[in-house]
Protein backbone atom coordinates (compact mmCIF):
# COMPACT_ATOMS: atom_id res chain seq x y z
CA UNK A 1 -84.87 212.54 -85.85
CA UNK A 2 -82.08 214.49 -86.19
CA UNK A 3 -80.90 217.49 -82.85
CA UNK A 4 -78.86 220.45 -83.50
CA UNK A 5 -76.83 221.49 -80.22
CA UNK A 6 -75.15 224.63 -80.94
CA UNK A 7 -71.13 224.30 -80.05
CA UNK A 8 -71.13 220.68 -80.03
CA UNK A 9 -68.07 220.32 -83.02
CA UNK A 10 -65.85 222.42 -80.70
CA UNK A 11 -66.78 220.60 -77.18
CA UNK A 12 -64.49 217.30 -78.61
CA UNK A 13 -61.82 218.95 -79.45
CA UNK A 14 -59.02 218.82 -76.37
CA UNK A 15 -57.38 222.01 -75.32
CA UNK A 16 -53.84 220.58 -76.56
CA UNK A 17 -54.93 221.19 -80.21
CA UNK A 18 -54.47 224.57 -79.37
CA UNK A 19 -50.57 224.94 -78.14
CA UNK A 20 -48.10 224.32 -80.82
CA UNK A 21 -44.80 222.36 -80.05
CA UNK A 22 -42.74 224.44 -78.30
CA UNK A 23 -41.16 225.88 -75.16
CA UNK A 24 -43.60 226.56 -72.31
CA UNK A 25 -43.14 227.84 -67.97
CA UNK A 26 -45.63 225.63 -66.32
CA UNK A 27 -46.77 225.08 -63.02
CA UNK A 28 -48.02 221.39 -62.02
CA UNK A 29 -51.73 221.64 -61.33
CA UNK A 30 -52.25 217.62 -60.31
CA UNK A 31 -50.15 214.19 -60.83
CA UNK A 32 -51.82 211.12 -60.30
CA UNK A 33 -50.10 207.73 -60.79
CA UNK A 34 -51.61 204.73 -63.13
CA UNK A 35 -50.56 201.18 -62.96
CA UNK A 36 -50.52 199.53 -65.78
CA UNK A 37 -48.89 195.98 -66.34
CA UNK A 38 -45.95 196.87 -69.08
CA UNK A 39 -46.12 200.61 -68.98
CA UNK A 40 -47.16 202.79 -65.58
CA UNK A 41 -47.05 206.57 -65.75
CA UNK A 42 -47.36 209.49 -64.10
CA UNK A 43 -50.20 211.99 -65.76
CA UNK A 44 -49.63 215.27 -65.11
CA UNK A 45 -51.44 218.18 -65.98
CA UNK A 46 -49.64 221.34 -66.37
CA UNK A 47 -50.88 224.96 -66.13
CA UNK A 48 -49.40 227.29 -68.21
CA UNK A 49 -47.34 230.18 -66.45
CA UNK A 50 -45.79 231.87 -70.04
CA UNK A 51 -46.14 232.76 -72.43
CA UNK A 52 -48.47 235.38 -71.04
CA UNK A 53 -51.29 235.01 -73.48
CA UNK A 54 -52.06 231.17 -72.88
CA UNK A 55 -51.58 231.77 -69.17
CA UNK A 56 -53.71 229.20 -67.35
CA UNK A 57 -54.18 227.22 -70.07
CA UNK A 58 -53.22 223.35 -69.58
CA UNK A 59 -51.30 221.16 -70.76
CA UNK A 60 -51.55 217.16 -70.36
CA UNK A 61 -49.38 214.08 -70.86
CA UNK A 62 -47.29 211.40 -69.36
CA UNK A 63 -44.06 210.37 -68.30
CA UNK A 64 -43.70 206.37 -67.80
CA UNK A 65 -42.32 205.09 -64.97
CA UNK A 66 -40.48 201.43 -66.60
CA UNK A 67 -36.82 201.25 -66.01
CA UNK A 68 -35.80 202.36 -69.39
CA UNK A 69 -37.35 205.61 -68.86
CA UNK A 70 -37.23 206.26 -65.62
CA UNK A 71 -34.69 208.68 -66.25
CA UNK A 72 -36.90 211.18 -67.91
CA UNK A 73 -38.71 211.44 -64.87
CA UNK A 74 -35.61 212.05 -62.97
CA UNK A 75 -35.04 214.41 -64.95
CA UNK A 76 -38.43 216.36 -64.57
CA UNK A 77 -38.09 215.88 -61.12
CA UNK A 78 -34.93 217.31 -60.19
CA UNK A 79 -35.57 220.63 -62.91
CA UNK A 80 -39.15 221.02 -61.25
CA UNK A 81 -37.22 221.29 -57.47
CA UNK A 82 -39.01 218.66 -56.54
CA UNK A 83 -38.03 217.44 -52.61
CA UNK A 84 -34.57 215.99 -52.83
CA UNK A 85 -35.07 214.36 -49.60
CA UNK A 86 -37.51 212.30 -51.06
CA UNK A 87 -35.76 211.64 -54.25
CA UNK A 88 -32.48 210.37 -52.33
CA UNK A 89 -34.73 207.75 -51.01
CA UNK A 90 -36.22 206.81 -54.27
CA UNK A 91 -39.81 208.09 -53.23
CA UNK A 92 -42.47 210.14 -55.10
CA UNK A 93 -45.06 211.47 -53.42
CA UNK A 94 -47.59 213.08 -56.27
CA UNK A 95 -49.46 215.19 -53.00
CA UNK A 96 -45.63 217.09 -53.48
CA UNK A 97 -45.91 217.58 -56.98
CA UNK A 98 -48.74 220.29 -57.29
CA UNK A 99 -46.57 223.54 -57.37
CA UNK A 100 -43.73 222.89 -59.00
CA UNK A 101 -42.73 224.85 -61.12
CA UNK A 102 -40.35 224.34 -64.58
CA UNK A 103 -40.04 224.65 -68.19
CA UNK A 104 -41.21 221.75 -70.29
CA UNK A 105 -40.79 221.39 -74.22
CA UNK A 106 -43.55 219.57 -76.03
CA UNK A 107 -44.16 218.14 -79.47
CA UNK A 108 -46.93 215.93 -80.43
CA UNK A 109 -47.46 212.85 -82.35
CA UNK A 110 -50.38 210.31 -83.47
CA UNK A 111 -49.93 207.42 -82.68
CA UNK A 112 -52.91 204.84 -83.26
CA UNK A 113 -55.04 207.59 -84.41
CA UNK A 114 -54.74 209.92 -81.47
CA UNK A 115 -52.83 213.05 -81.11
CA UNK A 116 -50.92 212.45 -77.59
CA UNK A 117 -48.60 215.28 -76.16
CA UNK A 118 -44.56 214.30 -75.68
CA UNK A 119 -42.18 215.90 -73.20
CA UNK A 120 -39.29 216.37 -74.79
CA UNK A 121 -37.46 218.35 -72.30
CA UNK A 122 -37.33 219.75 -68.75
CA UNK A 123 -35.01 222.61 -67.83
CA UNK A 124 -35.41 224.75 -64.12
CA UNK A 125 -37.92 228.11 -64.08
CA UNK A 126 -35.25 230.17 -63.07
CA UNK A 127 -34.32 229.53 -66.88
CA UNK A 128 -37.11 231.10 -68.49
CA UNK A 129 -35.94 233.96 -69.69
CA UNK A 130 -33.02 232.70 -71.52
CA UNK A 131 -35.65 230.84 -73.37
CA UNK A 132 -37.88 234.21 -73.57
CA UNK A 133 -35.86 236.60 -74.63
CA UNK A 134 -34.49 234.24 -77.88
CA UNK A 135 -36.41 235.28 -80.96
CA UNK A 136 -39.05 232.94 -82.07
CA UNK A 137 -38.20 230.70 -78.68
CA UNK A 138 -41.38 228.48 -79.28
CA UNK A 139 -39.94 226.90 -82.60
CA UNK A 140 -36.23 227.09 -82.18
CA UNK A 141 -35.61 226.83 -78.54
CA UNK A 142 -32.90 223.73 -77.15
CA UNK A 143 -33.24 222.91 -73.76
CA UNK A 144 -30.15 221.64 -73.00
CA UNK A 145 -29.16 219.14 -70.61
């Protein structure tokens, strides 16, 4: 017997199919922590701030937590004004990440048959509009460090 349910093709498909790699003022809507034996992360999920017409849209990925990369997360940290107290003592709480606000860069990739989303770059949201205000921003835009 076969079932039609109208809308069912569209209700796999993740809202990150929708954003193209680019430049993006987020706000951090939730961060939760996962262990995981060679690799634990942080997944955040990020809600979209500009450009205006995906506002409230998010966006979701990771950032690992292993030694060699631990300085990406610094790096998200400290552009996102996260509490410096806490980073001086090496401490992340994710109840103080919700909030923050920054610019993130994204790309995506496929790897092992799924699309996953890659921050490539954090830079402060008092920033923005030097990223705003350069033509075609979403393509071309460096955030430099």
């Amino acid at each position: 017997m076969t079932r039609r349910f109208q809308g069912l093709g569209q209700a796999g498909t993740t809202s990150q199919e929708q954003f193209s790699n680019g430049v993006y003022l987020v706000r951090v809507q939730k961060a939760w922590y996962r262990w995981h034996a060679q690799k634990p992360f942080y997944f955040l999920h990020f809600s979209i701030l500009e450009p205006r017409e995906l506002y409230g849209h998010v966006i979701s990925g990771r950032i690992y937590c292993v030694t060699k990369t631990l300085w990406k997360l610094g790096w998200f940290l400290r552009d996102f004004a996260y509490d410096p107290e806490l980073l001086g003592r090496d401490e992340v709480d994710e109840k103080a990440m919700p909030g923050l606000t920054g610019i993130v860069k994204i790309s995506h990739k496929v790897a092992k048959g799924l699309t996953v989303t890659n921050f490539d770059a954090f830079a402060p949201a008092n920033q923005w509009m030097d990223f705003s205000t350069t033509p075609d921003f979403s393509e071309s835009a460096e955030v430099v460090r």
